[in-house]
PDB file of N, CA and C in Angstrom:
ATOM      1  N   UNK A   1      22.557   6.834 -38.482  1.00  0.00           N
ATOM      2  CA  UNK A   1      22.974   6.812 -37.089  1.00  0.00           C
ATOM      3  C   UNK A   1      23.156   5.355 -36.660  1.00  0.00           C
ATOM      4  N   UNK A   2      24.115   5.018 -35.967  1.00  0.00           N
ATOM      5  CA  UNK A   2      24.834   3.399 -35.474  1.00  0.00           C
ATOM      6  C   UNK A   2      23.925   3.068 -34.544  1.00  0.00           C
ATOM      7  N   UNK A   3      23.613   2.004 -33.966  1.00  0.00           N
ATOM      8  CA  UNK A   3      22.663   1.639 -33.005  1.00  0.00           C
ATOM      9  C   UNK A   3      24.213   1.009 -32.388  1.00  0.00           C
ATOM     10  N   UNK A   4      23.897   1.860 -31.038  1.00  0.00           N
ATOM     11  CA  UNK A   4      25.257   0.731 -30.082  1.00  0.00           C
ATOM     12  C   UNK A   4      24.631   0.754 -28.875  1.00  0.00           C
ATOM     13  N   UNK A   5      25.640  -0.514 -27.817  1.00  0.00           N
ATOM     14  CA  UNK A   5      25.679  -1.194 -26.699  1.00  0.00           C
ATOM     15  C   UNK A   5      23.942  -1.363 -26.022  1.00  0.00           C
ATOM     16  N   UNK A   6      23.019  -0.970 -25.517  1.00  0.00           N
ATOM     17  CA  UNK A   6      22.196  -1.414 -25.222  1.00  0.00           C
ATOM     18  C   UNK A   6      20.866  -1.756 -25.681  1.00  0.00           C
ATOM     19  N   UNK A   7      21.051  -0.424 -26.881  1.00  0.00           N
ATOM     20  CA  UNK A   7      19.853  -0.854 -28.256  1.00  0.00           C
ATOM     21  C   UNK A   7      19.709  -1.999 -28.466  1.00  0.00           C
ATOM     22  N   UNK A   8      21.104  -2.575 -28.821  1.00  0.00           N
ATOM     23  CA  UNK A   8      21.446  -4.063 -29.362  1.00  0.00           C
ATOM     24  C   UNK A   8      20.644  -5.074 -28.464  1.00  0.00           C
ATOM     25  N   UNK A   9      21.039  -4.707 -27.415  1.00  0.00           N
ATOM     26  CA  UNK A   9      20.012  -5.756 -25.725  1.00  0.00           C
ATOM     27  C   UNK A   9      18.924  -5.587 -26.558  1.00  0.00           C
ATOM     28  N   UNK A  10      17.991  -4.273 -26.214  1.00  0.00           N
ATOM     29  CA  UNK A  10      16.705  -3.921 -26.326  1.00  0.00           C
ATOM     30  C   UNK A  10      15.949  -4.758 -27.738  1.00  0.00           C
ATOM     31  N   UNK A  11      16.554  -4.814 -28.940  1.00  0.00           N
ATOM     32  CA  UNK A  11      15.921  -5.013 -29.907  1.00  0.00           C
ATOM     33  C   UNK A  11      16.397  -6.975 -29.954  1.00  0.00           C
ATOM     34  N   UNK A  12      17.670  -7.101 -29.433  1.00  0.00           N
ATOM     35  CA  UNK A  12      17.893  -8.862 -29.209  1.00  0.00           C
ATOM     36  C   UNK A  12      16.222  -9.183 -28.018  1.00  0.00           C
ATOM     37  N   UNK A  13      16.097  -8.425 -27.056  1.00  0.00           N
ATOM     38  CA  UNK A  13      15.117  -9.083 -26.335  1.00  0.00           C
ATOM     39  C   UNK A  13      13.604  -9.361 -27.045  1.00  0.00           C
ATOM     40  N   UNK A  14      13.209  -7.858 -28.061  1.00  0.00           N
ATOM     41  CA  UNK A  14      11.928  -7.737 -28.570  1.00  0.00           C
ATOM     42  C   UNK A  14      12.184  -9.502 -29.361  1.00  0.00           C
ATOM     43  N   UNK A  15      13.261  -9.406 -30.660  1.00  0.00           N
ATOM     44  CA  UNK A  15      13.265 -10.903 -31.119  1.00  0.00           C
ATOM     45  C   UNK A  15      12.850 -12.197 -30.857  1.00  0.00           C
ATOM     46  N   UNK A  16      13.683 -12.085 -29.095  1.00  0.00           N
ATOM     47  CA  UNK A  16      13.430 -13.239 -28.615  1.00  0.00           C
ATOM     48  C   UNK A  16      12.166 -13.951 -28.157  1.00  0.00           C
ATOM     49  N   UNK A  17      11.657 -11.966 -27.608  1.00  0.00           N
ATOM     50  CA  UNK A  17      10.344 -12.667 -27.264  1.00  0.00           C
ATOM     51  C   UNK A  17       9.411 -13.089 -28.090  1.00  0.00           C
ATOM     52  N   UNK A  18       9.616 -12.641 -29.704  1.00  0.00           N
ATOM     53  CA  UNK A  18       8.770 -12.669 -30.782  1.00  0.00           C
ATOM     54  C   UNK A  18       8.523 -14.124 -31.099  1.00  0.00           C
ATOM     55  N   UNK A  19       9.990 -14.696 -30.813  1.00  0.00           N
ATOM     56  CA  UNK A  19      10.717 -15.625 -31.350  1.00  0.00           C
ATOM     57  C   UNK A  19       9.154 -16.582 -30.119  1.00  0.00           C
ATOM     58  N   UNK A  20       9.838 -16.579 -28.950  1.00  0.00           N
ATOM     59  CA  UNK A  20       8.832 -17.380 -27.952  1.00  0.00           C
ATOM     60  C   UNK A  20       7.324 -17.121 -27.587  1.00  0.00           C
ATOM     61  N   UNK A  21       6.853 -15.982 -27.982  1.00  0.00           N
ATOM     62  CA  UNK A  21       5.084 -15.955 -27.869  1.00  0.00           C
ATOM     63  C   UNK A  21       4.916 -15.613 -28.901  1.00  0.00           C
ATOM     64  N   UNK A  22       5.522 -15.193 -29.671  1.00  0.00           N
ATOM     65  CA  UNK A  22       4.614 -14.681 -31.270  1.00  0.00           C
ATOM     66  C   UNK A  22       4.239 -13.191 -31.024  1.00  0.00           C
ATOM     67  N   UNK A  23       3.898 -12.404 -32.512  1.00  0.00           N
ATOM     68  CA  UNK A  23       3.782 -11.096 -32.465  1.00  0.00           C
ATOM     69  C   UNK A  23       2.453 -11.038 -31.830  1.00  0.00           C
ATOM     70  N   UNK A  24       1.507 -11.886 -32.114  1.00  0.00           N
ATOM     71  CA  UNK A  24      -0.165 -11.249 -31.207  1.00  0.00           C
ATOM     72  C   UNK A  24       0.645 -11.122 -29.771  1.00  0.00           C
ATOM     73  N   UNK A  25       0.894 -11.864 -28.734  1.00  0.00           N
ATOM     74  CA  UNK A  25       1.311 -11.708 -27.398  1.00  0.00           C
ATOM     75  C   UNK A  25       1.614 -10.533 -26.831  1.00  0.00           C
ATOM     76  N   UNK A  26       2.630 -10.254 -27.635  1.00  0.00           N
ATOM     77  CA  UNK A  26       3.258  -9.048 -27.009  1.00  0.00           C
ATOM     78  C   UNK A  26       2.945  -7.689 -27.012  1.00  0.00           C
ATOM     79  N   UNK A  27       1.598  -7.315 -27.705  1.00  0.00           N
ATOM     80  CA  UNK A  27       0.956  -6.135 -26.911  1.00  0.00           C
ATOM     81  C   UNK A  27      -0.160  -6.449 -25.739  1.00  0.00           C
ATOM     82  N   UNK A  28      -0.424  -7.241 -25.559  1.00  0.00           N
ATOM     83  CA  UNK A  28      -0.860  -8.361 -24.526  1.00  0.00           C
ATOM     84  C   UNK A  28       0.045  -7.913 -23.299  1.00  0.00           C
ATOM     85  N   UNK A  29       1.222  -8.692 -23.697  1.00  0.00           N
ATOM     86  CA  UNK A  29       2.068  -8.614 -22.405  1.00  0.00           C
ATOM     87  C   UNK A  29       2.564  -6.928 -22.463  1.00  0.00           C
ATOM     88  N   UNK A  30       2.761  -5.997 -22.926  1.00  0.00           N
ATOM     89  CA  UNK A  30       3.194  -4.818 -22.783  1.00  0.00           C
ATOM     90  C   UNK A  30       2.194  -4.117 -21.848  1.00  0.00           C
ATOM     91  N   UNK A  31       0.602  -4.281 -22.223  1.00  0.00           N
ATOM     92  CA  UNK A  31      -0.261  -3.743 -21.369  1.00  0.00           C
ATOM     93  C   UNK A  31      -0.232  -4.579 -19.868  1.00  0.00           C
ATOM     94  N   UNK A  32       0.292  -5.580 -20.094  1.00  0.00           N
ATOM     95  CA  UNK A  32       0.349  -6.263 -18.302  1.00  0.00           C
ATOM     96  C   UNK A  32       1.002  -5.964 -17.697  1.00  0.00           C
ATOM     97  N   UNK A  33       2.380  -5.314 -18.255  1.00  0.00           N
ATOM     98  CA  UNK A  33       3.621  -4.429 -17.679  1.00  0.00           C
ATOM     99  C   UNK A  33       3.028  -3.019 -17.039  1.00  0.00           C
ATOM    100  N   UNK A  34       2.015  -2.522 -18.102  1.00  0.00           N
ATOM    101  CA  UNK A  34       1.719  -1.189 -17.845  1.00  0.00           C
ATOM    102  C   UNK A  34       0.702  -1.115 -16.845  1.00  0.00           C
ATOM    103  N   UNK A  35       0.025  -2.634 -17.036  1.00  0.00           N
ATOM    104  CA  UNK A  35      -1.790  -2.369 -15.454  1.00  0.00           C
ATOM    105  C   UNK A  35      -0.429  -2.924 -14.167  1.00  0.00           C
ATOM    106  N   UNK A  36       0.539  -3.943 -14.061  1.00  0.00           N
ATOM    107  CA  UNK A  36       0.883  -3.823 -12.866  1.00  0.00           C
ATOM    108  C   UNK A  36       1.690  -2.599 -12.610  1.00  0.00           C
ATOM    109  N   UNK A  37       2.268  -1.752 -13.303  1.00  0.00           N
ATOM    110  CA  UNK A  37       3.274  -0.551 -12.894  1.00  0.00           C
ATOM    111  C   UNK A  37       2.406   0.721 -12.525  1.00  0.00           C
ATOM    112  N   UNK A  38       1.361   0.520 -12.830  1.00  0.00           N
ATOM    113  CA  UNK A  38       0.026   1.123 -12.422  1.00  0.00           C
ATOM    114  C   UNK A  38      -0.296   0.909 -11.567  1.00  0.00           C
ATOM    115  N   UNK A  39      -0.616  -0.004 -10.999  1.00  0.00           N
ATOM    116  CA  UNK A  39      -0.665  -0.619  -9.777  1.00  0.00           C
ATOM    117  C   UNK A  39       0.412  -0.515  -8.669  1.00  0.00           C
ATOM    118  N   UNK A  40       0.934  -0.742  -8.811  1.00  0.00           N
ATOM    119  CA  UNK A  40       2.847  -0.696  -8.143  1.00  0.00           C
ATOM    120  C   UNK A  40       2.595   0.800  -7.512  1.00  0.00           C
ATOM    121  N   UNK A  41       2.927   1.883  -8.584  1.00  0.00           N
ATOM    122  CA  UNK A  41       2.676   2.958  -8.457  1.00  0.00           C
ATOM    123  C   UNK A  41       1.665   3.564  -7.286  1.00  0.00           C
ATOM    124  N   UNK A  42       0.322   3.309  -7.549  1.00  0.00           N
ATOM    125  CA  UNK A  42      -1.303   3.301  -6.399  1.00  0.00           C
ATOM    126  C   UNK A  42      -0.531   2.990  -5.315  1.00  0.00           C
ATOM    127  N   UNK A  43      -0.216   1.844  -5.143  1.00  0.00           N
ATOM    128  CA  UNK A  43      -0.152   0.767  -3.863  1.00  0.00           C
ATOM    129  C   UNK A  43       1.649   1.926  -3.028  1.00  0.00           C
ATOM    130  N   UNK A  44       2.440   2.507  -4.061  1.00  0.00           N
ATOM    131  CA  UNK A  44       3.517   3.062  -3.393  1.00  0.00           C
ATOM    132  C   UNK A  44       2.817   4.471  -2.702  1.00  0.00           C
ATOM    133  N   UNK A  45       1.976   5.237  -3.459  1.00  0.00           N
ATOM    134  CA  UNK A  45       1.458   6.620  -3.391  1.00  0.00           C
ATOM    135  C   UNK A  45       0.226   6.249  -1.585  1.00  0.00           C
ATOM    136  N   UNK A  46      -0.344   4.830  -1.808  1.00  0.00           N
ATOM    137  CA  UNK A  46      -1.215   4.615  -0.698  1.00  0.00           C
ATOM    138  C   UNK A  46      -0.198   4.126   0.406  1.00  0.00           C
ATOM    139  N   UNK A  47       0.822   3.591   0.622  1.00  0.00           N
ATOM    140  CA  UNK A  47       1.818   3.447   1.359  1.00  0.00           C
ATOM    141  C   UNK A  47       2.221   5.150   2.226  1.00  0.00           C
ATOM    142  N   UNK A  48       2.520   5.751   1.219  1.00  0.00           N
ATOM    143  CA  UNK A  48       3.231   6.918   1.589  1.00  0.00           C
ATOM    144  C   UNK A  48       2.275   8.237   2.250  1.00  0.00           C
ATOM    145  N   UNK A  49       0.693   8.377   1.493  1.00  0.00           N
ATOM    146  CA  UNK A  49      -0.154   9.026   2.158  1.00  0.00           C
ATOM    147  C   UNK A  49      -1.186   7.756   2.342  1.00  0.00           C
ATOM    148  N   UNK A  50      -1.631   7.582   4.091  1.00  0.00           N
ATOM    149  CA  UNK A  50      -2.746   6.321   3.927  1.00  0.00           C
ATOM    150  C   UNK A  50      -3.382   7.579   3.776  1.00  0.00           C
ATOM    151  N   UNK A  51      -4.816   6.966   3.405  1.00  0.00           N
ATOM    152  CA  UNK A  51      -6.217   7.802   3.370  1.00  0.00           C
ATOM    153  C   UNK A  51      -6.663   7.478   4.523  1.00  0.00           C
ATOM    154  N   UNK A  52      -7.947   7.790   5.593  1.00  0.00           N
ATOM    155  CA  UNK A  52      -8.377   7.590   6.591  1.00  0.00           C
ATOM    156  C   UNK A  52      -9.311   6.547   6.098  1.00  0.00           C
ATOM    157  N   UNK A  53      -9.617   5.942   5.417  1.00  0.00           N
ATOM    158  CA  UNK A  53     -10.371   5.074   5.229  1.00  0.00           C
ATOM    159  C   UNK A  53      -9.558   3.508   4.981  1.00  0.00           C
ATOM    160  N   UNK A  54      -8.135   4.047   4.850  1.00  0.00           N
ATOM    161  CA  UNK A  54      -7.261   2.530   5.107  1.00  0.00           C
ATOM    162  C   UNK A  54      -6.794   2.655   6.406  1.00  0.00           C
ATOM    163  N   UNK A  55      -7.324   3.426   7.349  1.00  0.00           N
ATOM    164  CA  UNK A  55      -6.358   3.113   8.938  1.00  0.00           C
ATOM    165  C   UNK A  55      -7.585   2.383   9.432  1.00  0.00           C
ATOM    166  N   UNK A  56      -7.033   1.287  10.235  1.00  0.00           N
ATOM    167  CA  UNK A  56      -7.862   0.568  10.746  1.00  0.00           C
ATOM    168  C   UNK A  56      -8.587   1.130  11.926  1.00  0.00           C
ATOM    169  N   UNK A  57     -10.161   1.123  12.194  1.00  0.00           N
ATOM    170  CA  UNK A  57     -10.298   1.679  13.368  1.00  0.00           C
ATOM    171  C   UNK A  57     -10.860   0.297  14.037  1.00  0.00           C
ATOM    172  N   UNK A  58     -11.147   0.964  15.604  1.00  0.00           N
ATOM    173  CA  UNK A  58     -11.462  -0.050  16.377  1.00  0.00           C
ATOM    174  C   UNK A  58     -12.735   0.258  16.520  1.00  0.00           C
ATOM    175  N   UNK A  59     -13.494  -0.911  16.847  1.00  0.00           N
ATOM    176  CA  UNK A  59     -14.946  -0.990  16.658  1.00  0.00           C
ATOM    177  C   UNK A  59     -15.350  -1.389  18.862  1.00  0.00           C
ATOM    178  N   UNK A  60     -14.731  -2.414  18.628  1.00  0.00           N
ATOM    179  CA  UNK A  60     -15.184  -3.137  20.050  1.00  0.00           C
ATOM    180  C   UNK A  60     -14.052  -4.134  20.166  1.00  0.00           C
ATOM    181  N   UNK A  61     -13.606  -4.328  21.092  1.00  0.00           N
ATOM    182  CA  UNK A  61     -12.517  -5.016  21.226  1.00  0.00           C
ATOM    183  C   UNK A  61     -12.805  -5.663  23.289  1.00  0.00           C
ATOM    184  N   UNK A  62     -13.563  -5.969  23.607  1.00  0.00           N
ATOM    185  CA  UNK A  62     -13.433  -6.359  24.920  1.00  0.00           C
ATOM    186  C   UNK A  62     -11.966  -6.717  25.614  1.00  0.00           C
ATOM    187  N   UNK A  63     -11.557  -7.802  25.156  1.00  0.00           N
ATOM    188  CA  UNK A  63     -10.304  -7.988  26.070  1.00  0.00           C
ATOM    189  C   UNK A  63      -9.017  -7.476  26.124  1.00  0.00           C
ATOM    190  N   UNK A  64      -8.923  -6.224  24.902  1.00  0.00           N
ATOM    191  CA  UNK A  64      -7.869  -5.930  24.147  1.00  0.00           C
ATOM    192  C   UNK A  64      -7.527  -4.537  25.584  1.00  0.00           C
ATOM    193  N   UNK A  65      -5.895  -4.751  26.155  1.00  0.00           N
ATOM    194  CA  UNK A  65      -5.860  -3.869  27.417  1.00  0.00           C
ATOM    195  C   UNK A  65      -5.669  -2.358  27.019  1.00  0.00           C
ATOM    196  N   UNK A  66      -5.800  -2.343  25.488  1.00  0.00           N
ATOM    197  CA  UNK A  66      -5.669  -1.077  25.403  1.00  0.00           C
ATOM    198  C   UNK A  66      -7.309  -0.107  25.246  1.00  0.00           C
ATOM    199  N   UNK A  67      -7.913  -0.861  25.154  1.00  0.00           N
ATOM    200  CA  UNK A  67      -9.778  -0.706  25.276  1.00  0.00           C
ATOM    201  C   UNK A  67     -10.297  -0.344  26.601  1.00  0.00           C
ATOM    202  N   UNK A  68      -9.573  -1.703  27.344  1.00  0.00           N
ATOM    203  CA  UNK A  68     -10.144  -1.609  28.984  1.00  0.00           C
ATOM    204  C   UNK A  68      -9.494  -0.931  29.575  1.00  0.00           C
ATOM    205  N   UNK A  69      -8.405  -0.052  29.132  1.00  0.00           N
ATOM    206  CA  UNK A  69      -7.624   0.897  29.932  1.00  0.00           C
ATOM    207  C   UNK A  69      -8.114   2.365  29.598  1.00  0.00           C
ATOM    208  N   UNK A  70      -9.066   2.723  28.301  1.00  0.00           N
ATOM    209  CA  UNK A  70      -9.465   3.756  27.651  1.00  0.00           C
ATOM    210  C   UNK A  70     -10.927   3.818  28.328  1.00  0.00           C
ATOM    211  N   UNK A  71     -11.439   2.723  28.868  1.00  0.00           N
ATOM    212  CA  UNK A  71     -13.146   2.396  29.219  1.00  0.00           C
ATOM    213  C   UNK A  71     -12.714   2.956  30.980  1.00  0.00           C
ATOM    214  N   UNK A  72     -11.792   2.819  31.596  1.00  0.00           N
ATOM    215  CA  UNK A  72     -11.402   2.712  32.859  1.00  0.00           C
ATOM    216  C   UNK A  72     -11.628   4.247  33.122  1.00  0.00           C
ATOM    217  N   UNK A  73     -10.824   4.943  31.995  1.00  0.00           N
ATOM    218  CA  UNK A  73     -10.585   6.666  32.183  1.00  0.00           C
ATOM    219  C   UNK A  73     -11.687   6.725  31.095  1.00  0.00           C
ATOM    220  N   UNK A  74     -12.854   6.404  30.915  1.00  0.00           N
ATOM    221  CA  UNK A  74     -14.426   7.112  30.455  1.00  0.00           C
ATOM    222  C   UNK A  74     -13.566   8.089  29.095  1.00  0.00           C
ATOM    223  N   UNK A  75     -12.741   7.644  28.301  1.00  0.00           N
ATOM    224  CA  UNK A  75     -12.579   7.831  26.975  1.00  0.00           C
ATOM    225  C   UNK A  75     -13.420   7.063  25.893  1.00  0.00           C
ATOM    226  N   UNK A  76     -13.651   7.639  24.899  1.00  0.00           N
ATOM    227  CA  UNK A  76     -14.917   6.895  24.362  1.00  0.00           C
ATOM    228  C   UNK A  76     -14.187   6.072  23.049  1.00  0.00           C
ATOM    229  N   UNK A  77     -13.949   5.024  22.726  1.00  0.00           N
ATOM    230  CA  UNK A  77     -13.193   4.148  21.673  1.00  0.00           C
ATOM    231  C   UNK A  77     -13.484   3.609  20.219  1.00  0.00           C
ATOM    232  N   UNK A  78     -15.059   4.220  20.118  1.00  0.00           N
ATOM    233  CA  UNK A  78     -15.761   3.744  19.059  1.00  0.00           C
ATOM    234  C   UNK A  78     -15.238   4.957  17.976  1.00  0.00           C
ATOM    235  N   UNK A  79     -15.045   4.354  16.611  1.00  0.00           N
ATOM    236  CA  UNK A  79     -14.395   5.123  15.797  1.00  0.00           C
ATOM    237  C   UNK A  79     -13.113   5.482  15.428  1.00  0.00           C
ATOM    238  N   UNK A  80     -11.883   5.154  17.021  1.00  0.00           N
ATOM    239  CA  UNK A  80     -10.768   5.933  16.958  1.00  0.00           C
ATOM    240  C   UNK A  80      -9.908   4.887  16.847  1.00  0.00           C
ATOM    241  N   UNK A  81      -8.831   4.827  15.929  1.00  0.00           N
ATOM    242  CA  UNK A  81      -7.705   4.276  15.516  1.00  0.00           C
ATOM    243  C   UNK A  81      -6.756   4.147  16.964  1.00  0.00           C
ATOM    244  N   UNK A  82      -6.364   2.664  16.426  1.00  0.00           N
ATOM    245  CA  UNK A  82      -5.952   2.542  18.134  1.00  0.00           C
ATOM    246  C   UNK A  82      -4.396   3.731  18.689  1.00  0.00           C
ATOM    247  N   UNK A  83      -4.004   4.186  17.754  1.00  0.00           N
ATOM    248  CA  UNK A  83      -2.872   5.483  18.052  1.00  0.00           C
ATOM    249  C   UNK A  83      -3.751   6.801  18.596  1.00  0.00           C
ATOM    250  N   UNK A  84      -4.701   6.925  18.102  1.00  0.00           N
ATOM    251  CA  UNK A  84      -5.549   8.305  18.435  1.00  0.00           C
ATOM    252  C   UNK A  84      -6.565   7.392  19.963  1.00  0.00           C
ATOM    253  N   UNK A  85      -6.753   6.051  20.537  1.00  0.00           N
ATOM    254  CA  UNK A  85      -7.240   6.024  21.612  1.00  0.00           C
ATOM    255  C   UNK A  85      -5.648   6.107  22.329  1.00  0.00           C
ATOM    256  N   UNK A  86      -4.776   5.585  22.172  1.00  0.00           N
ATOM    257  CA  UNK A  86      -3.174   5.608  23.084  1.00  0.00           C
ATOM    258  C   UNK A  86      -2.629   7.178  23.308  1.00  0.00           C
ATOM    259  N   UNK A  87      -3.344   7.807  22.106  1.00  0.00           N
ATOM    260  CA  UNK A  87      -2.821   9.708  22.750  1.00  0.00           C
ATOM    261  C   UNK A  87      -3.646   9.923  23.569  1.00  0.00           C
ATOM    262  N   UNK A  88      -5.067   9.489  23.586  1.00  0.00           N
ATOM    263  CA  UNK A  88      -5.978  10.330  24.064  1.00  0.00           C
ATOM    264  C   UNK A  88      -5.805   9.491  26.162  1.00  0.00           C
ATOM    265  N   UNK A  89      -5.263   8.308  26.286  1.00  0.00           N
ATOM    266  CA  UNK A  89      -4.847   7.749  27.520  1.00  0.00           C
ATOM    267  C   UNK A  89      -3.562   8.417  28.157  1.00  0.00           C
ATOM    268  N   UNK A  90      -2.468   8.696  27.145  1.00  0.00           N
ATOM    269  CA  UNK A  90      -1.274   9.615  27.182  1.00  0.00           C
ATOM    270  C   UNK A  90      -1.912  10.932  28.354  1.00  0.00           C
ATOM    271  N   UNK A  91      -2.916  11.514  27.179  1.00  0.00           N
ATOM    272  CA  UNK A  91      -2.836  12.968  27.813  1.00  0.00           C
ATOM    273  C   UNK A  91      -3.564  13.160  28.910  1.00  0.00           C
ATOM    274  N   UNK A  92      -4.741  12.152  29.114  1.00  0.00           N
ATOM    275  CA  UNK A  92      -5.354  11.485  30.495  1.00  0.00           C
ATOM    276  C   UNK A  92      -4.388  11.037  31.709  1.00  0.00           C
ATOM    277  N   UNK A  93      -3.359  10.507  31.310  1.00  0.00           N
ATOM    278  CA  UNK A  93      -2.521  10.174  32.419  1.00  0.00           C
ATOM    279  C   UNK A  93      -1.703  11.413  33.050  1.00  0.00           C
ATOM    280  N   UNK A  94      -1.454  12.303  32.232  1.00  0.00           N
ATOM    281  CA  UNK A  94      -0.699  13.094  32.023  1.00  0.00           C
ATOM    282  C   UNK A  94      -1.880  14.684  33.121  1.00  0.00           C
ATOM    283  N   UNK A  95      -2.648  14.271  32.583  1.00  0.00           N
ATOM    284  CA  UNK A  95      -3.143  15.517  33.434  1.00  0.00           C
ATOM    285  C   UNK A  95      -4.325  14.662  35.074  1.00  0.00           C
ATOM    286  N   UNK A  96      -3.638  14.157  35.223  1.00  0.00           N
ATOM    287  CA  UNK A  96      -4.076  13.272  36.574  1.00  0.00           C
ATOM    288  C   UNK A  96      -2.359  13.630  37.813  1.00  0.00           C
TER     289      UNK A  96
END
C-alpha cells in the first residue's frame, strides 16, 4: 500500500523531531501533548457545566450596592451567589 500526501507530513515531522530532541524526548513530549489535552478538555467540560463549588459566592461585602440593597429589603446574603441575591431583590421589588 503507497503512503500519500499527508502521511508523508506526518512521518517528515516524527524525523525532524528525532532529528532535534533525540528518540528518548519524544515519548516525553507525546505524554505532555496528552496531560495538556487532558487538561484543555477538564477546563472546556468546567466552562460549559460550572459545579457550585466554582461559582463564586458572597461572603460579606459592606460597600458593595448590591449587598446594601439586599440588607435594606432583610434578604439574607451569606452564601448566595451574587445572581441568586439580584433574583431574590427582583422578586422583592416586584411584589412591593
Amino acid at each position: 500500500m503507497a503512503i500519500v500526501g499527508y502521511e508523508w507530513v506526518v512521518i517528515g515531522i516524527i524525523v525532524i523531531a528525532i532529528f532535534v530532541w533525540g528518540p528518548g524526548k519524544i515519548p516525553e513530549l507525546a505524554r505532555s501533548l496528552g496531560r495538556a489535552r487532558k487538561e484543555f478538555e477538564e477546563a472546556s467540560k468546567g466552562l460549559t457545566n460550572p459545579s457550585p463549588s466554582s461559582v463564586p459566592r458572597i461572603e460579606s461585602a459592606v460597600s458593595d450596592p448590591l449587598i446594601e440593597t439586599a440588607h435594606k429589603l432583610s434578604i439574607n446574603t451569606q452564601g448566595k451567589t451574587r445572581q441568586e441575591i439580584s433574583d431574590e431583590i427582583v422578586k422583592a421589588a416586584q411584589n412591593r
